[in-house]
C-alpha atoms as a PDB file:
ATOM      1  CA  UNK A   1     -12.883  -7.889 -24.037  1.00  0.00           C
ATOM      2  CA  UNK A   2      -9.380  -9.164 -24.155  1.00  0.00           C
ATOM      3  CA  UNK A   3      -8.641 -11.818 -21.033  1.00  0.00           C
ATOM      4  CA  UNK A   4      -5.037  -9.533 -19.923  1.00  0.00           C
ATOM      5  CA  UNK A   5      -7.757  -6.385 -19.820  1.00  0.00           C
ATOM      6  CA  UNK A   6     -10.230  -8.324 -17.733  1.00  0.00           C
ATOM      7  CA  UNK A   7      -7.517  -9.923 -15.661  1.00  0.00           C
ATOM      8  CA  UNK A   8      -6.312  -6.143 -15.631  1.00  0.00           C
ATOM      9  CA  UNK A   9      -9.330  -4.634 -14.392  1.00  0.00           C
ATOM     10  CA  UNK A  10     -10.357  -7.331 -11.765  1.00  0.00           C
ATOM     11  CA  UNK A  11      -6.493  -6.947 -10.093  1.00  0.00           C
ATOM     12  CA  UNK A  12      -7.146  -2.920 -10.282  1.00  0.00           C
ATOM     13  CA  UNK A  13     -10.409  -3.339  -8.704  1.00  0.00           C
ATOM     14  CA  UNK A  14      -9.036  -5.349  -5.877  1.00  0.00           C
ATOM     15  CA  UNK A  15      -6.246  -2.713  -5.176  1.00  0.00           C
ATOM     16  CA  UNK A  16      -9.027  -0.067  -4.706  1.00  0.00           C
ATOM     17  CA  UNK A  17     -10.691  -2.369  -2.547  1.00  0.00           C
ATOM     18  CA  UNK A  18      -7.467  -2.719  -0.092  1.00  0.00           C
ATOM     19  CA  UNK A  19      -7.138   1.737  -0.745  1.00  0.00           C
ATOM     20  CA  UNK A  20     -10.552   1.507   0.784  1.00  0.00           C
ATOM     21  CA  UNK A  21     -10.311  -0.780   3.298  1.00  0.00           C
ATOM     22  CA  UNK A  22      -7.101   1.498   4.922  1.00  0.00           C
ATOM     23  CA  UNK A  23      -9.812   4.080   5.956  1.00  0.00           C
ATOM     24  CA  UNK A  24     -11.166   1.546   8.373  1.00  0.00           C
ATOM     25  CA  UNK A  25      -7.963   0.129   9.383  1.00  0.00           C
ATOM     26  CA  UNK A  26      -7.173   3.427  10.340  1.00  0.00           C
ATOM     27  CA  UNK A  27     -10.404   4.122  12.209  1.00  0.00           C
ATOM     28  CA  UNK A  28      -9.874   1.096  14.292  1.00  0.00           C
ATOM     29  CA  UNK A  29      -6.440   2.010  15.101  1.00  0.00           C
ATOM     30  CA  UNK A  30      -6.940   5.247  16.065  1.00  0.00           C
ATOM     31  CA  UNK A  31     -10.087   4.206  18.689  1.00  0.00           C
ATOM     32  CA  UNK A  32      -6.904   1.705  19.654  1.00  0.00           C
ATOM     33  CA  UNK A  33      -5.339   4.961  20.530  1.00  0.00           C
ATOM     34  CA  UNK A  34      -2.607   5.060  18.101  1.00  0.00           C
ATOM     35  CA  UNK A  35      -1.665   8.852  17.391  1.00  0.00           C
ATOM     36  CA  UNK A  36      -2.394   9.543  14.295  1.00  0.00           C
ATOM     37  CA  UNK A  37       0.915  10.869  13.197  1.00  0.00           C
ATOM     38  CA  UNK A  38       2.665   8.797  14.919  1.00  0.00           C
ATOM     39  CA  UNK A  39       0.268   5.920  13.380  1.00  0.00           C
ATOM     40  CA  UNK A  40       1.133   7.251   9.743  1.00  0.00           C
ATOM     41  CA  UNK A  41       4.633   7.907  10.167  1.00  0.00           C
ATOM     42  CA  UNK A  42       5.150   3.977  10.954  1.00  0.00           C
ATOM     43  CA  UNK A  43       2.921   2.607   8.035  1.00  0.00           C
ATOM     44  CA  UNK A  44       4.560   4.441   5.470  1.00  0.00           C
ATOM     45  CA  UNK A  45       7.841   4.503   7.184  1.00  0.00           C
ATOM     46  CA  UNK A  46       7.801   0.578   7.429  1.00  0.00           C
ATOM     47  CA  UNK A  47       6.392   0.488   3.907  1.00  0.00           C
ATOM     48  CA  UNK A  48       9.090   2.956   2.494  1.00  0.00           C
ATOM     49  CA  UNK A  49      12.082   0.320   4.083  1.00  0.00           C
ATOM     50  CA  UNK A  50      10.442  -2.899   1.910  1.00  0.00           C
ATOM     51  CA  UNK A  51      10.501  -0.281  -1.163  1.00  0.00           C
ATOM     52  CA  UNK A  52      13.947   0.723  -0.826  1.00  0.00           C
ATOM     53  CA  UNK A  53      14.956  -2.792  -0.037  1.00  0.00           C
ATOM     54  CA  UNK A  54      13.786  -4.367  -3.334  1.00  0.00           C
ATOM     55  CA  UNK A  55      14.836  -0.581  -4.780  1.00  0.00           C
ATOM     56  CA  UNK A  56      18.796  -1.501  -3.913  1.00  0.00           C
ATOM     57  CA  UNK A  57      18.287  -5.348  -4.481  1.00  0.00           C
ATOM     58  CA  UNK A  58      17.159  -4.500  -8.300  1.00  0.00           C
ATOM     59  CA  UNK A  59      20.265  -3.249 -10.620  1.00  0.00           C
ATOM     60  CA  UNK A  60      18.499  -1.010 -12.756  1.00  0.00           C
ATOM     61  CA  UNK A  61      16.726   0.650  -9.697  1.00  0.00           C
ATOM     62  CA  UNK A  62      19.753   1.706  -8.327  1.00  0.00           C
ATOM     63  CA  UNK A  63      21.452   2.777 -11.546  1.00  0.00           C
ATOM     64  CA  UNK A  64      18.084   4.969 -11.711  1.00  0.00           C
ATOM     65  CA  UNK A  65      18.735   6.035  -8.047  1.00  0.00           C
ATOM     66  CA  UNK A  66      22.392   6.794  -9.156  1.00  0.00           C
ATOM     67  CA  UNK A  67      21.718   9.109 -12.188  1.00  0.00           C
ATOM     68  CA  UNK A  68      18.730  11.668 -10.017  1.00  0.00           C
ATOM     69  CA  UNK A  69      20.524  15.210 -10.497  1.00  0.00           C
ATOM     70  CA  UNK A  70      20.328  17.342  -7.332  1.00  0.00           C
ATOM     71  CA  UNK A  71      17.078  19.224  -8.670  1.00  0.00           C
ATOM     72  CA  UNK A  72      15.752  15.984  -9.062  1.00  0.00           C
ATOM     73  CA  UNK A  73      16.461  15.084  -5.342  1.00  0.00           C
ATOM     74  CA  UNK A  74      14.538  18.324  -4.501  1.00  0.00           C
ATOM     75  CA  UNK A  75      12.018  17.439  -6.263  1.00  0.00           C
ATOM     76  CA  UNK A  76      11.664  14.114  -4.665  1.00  0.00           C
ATOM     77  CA  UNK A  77      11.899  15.951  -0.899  1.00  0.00           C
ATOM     78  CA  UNK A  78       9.178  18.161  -2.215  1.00  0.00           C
ATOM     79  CA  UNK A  79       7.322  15.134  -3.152  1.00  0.00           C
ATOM     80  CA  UNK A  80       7.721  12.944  -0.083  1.00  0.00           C
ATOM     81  CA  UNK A  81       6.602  16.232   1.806  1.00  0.00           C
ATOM     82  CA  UNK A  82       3.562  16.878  -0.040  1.00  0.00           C
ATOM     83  CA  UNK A  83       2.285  13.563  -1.007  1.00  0.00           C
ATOM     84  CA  UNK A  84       2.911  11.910   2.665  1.00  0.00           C
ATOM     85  CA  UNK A  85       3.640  14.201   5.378  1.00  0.00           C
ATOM     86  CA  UNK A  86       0.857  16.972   5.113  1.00  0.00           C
ATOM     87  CA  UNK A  87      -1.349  14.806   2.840  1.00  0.00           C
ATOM     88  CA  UNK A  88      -1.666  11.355   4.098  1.00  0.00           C
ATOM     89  CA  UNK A  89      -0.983  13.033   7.684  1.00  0.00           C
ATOM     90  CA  UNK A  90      -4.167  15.223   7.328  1.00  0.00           C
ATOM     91  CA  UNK A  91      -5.784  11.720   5.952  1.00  0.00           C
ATOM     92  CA  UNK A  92      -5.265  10.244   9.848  1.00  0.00           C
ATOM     93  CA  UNK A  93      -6.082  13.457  12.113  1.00  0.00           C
ATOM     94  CA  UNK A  94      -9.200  13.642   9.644  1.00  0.00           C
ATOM     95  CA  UNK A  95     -10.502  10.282  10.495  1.00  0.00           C
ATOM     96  CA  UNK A  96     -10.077  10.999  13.949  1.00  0.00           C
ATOM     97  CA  UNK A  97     -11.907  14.207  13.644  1.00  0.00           C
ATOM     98  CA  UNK A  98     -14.576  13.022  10.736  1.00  0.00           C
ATOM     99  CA  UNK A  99     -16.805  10.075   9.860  1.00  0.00           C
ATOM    100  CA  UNK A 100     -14.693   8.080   7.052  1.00  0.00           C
ATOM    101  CA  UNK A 101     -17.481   8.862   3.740  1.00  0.00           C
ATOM    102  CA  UNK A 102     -17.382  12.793   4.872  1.00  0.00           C
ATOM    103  CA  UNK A 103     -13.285  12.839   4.690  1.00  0.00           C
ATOM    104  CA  UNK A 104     -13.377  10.883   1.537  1.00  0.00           C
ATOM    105  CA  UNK A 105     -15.504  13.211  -0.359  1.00  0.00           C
ATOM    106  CA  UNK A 106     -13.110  15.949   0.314  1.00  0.00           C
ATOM    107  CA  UNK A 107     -10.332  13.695  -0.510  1.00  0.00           C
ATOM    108  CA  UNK A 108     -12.479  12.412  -4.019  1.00  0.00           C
ATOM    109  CA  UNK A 109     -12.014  16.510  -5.330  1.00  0.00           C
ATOM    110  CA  UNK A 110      -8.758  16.467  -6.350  1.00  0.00           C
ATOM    111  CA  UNK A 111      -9.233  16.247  -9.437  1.00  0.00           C
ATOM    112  CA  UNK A 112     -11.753  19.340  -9.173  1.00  0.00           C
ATOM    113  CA  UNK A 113      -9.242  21.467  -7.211  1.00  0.00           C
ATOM    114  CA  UNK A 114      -6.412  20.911  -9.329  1.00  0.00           C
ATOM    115  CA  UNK A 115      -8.761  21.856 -12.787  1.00  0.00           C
ATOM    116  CA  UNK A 116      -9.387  25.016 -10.494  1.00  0.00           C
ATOM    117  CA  UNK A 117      -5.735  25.927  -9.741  1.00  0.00           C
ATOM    118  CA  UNK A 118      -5.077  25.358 -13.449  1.00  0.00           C
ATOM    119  CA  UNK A 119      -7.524  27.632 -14.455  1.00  0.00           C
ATOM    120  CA  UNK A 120      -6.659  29.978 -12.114  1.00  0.00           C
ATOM    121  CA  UNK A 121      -2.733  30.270 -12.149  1.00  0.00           C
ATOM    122  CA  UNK A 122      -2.264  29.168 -15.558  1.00  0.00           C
ATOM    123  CA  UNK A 123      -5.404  29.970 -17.687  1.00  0.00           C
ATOM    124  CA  UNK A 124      -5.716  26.249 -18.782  1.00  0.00           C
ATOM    125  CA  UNK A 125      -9.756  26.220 -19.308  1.00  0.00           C
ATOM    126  CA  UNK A 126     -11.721  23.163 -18.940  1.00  0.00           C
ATOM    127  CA  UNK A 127     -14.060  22.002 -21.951  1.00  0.00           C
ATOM    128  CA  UNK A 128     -17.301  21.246 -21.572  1.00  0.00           C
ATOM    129  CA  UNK A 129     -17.084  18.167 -19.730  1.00  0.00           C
ATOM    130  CA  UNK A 130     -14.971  19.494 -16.844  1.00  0.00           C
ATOM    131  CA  UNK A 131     -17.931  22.372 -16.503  1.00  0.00           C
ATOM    132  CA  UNK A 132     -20.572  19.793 -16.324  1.00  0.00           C
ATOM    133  CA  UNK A 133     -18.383  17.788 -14.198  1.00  0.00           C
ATOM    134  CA  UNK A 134     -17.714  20.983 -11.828  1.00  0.00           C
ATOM    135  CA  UNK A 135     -20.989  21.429 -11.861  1.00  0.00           C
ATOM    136  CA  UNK A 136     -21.656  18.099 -10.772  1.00  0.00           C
ATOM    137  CA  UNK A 137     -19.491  18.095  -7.917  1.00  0.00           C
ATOM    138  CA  UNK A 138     -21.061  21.136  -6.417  1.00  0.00           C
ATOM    139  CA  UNK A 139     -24.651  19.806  -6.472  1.00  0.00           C
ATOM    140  CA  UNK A 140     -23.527  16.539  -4.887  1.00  0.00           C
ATOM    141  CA  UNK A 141     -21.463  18.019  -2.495  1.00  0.00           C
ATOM    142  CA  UNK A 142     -24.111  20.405  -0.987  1.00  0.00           C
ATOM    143  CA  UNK A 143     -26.472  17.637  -1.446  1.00  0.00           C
ATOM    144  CA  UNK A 144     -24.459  14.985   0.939  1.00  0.00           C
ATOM    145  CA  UNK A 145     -23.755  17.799   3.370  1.00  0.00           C
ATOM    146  CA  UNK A 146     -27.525  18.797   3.148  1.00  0.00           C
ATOM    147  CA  UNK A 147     -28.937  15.396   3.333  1.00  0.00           C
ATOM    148  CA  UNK A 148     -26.517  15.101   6.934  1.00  0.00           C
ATOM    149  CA  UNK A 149     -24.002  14.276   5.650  1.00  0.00           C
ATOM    150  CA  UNK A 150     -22.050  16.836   7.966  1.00  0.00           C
ATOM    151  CA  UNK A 151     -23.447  15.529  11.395  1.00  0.00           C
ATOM    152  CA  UNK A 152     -20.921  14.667  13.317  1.00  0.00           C
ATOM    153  CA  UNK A 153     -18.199  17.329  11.933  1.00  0.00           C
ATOM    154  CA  UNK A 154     -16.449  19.126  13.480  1.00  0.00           C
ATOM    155  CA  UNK A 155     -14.879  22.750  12.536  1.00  0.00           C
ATOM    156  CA  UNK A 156     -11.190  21.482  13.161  1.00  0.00           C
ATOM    157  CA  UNK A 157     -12.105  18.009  10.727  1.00  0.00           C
ATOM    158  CA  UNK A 158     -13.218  20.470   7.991  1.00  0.00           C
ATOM    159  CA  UNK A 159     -10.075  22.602   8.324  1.00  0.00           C
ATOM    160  CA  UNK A 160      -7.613  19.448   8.562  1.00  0.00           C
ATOM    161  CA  UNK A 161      -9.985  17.740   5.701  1.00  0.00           C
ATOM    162  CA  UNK A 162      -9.612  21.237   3.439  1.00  0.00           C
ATOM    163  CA  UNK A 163      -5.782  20.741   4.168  1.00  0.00           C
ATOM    164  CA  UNK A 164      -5.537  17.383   2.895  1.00  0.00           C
ATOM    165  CA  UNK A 165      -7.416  18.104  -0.097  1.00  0.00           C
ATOM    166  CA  UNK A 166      -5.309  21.208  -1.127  1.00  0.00           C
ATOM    167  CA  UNK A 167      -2.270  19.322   0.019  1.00  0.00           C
ATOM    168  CA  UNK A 168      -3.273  16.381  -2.362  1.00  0.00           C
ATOM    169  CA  UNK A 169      -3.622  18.443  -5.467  1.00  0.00           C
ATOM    170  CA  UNK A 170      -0.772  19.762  -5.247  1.00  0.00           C
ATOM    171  CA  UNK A 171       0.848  16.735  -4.707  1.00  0.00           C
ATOM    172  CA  UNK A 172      -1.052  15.252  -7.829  1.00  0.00           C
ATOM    173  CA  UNK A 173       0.227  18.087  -9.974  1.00  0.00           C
ATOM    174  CA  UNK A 174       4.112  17.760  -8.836  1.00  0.00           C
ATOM    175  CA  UNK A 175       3.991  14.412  -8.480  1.00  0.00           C
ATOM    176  CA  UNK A 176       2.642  13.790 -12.225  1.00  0.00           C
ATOM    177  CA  UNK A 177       5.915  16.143 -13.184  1.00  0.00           C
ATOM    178  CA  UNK A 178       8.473  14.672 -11.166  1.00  0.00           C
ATOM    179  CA  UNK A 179       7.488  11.330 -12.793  1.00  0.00           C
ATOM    180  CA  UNK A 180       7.108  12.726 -16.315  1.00  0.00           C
ATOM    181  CA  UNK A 181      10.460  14.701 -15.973  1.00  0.00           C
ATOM    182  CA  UNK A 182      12.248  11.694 -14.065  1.00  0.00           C
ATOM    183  CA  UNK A 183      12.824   9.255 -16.700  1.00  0.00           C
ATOM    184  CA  UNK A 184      13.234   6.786 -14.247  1.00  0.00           C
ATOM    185  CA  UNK A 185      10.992   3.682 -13.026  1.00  0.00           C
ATOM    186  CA  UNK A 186       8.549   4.037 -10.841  1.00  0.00           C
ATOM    187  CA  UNK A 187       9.987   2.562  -7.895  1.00  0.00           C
ATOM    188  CA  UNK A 188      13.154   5.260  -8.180  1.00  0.00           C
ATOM    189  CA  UNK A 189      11.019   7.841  -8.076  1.00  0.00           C
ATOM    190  CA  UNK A 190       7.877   6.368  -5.050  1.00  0.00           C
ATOM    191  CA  UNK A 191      10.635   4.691  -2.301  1.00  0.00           C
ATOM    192  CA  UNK A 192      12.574   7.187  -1.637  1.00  0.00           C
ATOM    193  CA  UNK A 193      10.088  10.325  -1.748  1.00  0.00           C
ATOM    194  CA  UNK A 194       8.059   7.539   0.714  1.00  0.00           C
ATOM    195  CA  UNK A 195      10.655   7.424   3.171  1.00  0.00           C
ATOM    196  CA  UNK A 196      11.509  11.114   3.532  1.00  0.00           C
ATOM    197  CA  UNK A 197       7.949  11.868   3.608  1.00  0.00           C
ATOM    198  CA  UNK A 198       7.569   8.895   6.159  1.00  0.00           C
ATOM    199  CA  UNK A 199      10.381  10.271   8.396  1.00  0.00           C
ATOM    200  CA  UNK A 200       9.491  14.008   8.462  1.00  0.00           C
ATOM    201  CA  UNK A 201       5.472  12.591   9.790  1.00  0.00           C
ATOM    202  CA  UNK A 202       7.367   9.791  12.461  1.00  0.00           C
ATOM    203  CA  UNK A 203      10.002  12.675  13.405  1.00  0.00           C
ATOM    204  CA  UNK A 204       6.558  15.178  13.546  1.00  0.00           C
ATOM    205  CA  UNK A 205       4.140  12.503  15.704  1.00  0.00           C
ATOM    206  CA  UNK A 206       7.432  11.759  17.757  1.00  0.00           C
ATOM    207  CA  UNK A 207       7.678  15.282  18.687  1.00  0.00           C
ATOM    208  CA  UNK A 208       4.265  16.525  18.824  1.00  0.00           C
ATOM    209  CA  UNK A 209       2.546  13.081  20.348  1.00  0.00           C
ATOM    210  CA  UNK A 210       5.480  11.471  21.944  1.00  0.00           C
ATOM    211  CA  UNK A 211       6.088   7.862  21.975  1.00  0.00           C
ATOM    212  CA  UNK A 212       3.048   5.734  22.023  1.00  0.00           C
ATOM    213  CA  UNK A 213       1.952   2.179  23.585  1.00  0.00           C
ATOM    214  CA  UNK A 214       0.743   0.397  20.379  1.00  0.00           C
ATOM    215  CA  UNK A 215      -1.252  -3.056  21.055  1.00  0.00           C
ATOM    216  CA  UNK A 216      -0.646  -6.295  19.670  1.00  0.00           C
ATOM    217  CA  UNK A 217      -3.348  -5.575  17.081  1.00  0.00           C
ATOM    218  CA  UNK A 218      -2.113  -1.896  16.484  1.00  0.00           C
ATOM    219  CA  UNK A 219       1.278  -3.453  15.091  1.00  0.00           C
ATOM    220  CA  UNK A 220      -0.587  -6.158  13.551  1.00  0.00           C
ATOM    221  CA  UNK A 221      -2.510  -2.851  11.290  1.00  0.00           C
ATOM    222  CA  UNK A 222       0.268  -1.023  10.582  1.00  0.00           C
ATOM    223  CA  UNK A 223       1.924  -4.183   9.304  1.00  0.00           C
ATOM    224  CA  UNK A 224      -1.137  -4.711   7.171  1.00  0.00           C
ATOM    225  CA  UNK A 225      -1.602  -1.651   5.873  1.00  0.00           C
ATOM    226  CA  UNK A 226       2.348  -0.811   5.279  1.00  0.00           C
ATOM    227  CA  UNK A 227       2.975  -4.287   3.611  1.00  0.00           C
ATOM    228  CA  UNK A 228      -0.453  -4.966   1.606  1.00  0.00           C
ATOM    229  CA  UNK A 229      -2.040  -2.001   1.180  1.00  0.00           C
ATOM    230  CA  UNK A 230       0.844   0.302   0.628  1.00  0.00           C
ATOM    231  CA  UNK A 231       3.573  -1.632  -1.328  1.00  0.00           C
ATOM    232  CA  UNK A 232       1.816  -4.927  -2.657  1.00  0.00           C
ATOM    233  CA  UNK A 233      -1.110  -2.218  -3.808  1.00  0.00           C
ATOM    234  CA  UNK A 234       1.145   0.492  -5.242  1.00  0.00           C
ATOM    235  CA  UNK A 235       2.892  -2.209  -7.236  1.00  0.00           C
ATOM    236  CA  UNK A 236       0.022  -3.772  -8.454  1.00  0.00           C
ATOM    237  CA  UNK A 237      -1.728  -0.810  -9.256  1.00  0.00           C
ATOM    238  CA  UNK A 238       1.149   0.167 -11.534  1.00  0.00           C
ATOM    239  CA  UNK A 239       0.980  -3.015 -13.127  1.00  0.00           C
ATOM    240  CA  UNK A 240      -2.638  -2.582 -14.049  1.00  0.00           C
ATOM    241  CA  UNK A 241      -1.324   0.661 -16.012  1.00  0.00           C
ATOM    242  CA  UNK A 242       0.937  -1.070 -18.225  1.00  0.00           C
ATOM    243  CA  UNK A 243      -2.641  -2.760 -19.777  1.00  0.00           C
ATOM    244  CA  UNK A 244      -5.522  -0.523 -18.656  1.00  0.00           C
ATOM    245  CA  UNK A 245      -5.585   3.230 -20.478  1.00  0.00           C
ATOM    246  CA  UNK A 246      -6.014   6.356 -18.276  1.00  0.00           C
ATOM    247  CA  UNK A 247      -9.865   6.362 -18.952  1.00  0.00           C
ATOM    248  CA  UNK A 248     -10.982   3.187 -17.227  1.00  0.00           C
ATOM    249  CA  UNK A 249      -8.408   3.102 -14.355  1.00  0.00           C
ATOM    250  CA  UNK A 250      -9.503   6.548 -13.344  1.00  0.00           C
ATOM    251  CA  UNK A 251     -13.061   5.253 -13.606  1.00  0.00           C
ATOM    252  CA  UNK A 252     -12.188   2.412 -11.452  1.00  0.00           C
ATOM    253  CA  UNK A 253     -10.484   4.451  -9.006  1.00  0.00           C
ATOM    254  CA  UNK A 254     -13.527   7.180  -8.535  1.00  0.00           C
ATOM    255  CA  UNK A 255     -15.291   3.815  -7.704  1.00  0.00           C
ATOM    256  CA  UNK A 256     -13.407   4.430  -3.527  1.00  0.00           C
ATOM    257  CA  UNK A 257     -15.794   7.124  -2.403  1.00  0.00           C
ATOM    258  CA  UNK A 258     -18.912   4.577  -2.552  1.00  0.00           C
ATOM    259  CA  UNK A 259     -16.249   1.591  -1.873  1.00  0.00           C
ATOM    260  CA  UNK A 260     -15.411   3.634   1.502  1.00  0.00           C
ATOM    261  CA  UNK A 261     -18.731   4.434   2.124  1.00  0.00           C
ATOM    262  CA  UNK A 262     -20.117   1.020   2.125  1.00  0.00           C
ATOM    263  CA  UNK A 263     -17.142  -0.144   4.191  1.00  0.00           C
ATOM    264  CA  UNK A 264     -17.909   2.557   6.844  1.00  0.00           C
ATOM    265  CA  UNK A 265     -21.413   1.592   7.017  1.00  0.00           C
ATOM    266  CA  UNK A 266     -20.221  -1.803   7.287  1.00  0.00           C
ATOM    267  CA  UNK A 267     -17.451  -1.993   9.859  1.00  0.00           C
ATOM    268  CA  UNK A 268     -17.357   1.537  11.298  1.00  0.00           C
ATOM    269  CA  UNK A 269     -21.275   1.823  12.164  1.00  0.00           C
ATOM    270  CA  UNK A 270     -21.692   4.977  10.121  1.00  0.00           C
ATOM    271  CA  UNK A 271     -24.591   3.940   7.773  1.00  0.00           C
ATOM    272  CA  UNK A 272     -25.965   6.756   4.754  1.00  0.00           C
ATOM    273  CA  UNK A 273     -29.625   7.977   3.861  1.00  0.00           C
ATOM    274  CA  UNK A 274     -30.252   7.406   0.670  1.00  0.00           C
ATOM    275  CA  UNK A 275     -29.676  11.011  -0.444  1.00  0.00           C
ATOM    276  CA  UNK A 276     -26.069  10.881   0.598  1.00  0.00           C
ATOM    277  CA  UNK A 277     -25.376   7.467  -1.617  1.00  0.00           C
ATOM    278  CA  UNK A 278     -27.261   9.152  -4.589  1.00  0.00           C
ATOM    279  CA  UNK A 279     -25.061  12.599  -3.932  1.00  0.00           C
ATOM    280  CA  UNK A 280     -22.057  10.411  -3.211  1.00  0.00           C
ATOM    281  CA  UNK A 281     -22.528   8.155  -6.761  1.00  0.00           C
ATOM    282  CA  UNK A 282     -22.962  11.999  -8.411  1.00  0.00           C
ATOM    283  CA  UNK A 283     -19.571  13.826  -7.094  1.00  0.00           C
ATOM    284  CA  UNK A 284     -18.020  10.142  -8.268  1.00  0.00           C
ATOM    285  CA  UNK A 285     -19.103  11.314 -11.617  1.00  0.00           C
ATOM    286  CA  UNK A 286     -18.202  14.634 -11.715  1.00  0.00           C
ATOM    287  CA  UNK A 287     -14.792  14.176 -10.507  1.00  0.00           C
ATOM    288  CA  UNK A 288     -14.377  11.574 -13.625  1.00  0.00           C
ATOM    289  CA  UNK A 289     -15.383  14.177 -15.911  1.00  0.00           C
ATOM    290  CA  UNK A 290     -13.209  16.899 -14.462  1.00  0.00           C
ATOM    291  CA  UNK A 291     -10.046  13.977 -14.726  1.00  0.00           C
ATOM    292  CA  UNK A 292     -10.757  14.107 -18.362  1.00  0.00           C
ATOM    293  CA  UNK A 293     -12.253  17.368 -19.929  1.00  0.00           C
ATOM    294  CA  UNK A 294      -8.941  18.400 -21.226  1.00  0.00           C
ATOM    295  CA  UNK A 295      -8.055  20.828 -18.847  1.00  0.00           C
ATOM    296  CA  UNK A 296      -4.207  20.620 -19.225  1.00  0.00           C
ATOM    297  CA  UNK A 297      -3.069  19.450 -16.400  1.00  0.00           C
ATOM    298  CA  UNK A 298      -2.560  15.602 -17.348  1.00  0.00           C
ATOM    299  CA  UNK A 299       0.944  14.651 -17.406  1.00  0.00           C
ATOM    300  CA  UNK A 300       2.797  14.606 -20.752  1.00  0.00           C
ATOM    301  CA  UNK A 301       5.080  11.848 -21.877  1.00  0.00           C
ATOM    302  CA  UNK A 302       5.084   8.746 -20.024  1.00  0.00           C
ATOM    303  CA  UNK A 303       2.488   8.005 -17.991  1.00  0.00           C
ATOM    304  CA  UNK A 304       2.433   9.016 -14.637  1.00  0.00           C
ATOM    305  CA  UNK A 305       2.986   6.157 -12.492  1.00  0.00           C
ATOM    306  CA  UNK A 306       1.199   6.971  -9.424  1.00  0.00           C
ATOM    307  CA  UNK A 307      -2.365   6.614  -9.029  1.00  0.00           C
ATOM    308  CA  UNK A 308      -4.891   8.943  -7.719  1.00  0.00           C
ATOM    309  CA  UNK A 309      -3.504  10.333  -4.039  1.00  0.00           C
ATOM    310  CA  UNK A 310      -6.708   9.387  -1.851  1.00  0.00           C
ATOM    311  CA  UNK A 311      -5.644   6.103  -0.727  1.00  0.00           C
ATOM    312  CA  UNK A 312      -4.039   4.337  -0.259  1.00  0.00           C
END
């Protein structure tokens, strides 16, 4: 193997790692008593201000900024929306409604959700593969919730979980067209969808949860997880894309749901039986083949720059 491809898959393992490590960030700020909106609204919000700051310090990123037609604006609002306010806002209220591995499973089915919808609303079949990888899914997703993996859930953490997973797909379908259609870099298209997603949660939390006391270690999180997991990560991430195909970065990504699930165990005292790490490792596989039975609903043209939604 080529040393830029190993180098390439080492540096996209370690961003999955600091994806994964967020869900227990999180956890630990919100038994700090951070509101969860609130609590997302400032990590992406802070992390959306060091985007748009290199964004207008780079030439090219603002001539990219500068040449977005109105449609493509709305697009970008419908973006920011999707990807951050309902999905990554549904991400925190599920953590403080769900044990971490039980929210990432519904998170992992993207994939599976948006080969449904395509089959559904636009006929696009899946090949063989995607059934065995549907298929797949299924059996390990009964199995985990079988094996106990639902103890501790509550009705209102599967609703807000279902949420965030329908919320996700969608945004994985518009956001793969927004960057297809765009013809802009990356960073034109994720800052400022970021901050107007980040503004409508903050403005949301504000509202709904008022204006919280955050600790010393709280702001010390939300730094962490705005500046390294959020901006450092996205930007590495799409780095490892300009070397590693579609293939073996969405294998490396489906690696999170055991990644989390070790991490839980770890540092959030919610260990697994060894049914529910067998049924976990399973859905991991199926989602990979549903990302690439040739359903359709890959992006055409240039390659999407965002990675899987589950994150981050």
């Amino acid at each position: 193997m080529p040393r830029q491809v190993l180098v390439a898959t080492a540096q996209a393992f370690l961003v999955t790692l600091l994806w994964s490590s967020s869900w227990v960030l999180i956890r630990i700020g919100l038994d700090d008593a951070l509101p969860p909106l609130v609590f997302a609204g400032l990590r992406y919000g802070l992390a959306a201000l060091l985007l748009l700051a290199i964004a207008v310090a780079r030439p090219r990123t603002r001539a990219d900024l500068r040449s977005l037609t109105r449609r493509q604006w709305g697009e970008l609002v419908a973006l920011g929306l999707m990807m951050y306010a309902i999905t990554q806002g549904a991400q925190f209220v599920g953590l403080a409604l769900l044990p971490a591995a039980t929210l990432s499973l519904f998170y992992s089915l993207t994939p599976v959700a948006v080969a449904i919808g395509a089959l559904l609303a636009l006929g696009e079949r899946v090949g063989r593969g995607g059934v065995l990888g549907l298929a797949l899914t299924v059996v390990g997703g009964v199995t985990y919730f079988l094996a106990g993996g639902g103890a501790g859930a509550t009705l209102a953490g599967v609703a807000v979980a279902l949420v965030g997973l329908l919320a996700n797909a969608a945004a994985s379908v518009l956001g793969r067209g927004v960057n297809a259609r765009a013809h802009v870099s990356a960073l034109a298209v994720t800052a400022p969808s970021m901050a107007i997603g980040a503004a409508a949660l903050l403005g949301t939390g504000l509202a709904v949860e008022g204006l919280p006391q955050v600790s010393a270690r709280g702001w010390g999180i939300i730094v962490v997880l705005a500046v390294v997991n959020t901006a450092l990560a996205w930007t590495l991430w799409n780095h490892t894309l300009r070397t590693l195909r579609a293939a073996p970065s969405a294998a490396i990504n489906n690696t999170m749901l055991i990644q989390i699930a070790v991490l839980a165990a770890i540092f959030l005292g919610e260990p697994l039986a060894a049914l529910q790490w067998i049924a976990l490792a399973v859905v991991a596989l199926g989602t990979f083949l549903v990302q690439f039975s040739g359903s359709g609903t890959r992006p055409v043209g240039r390659r999407s720059a965002r990675p899987s939604p589950d994150d981050r």
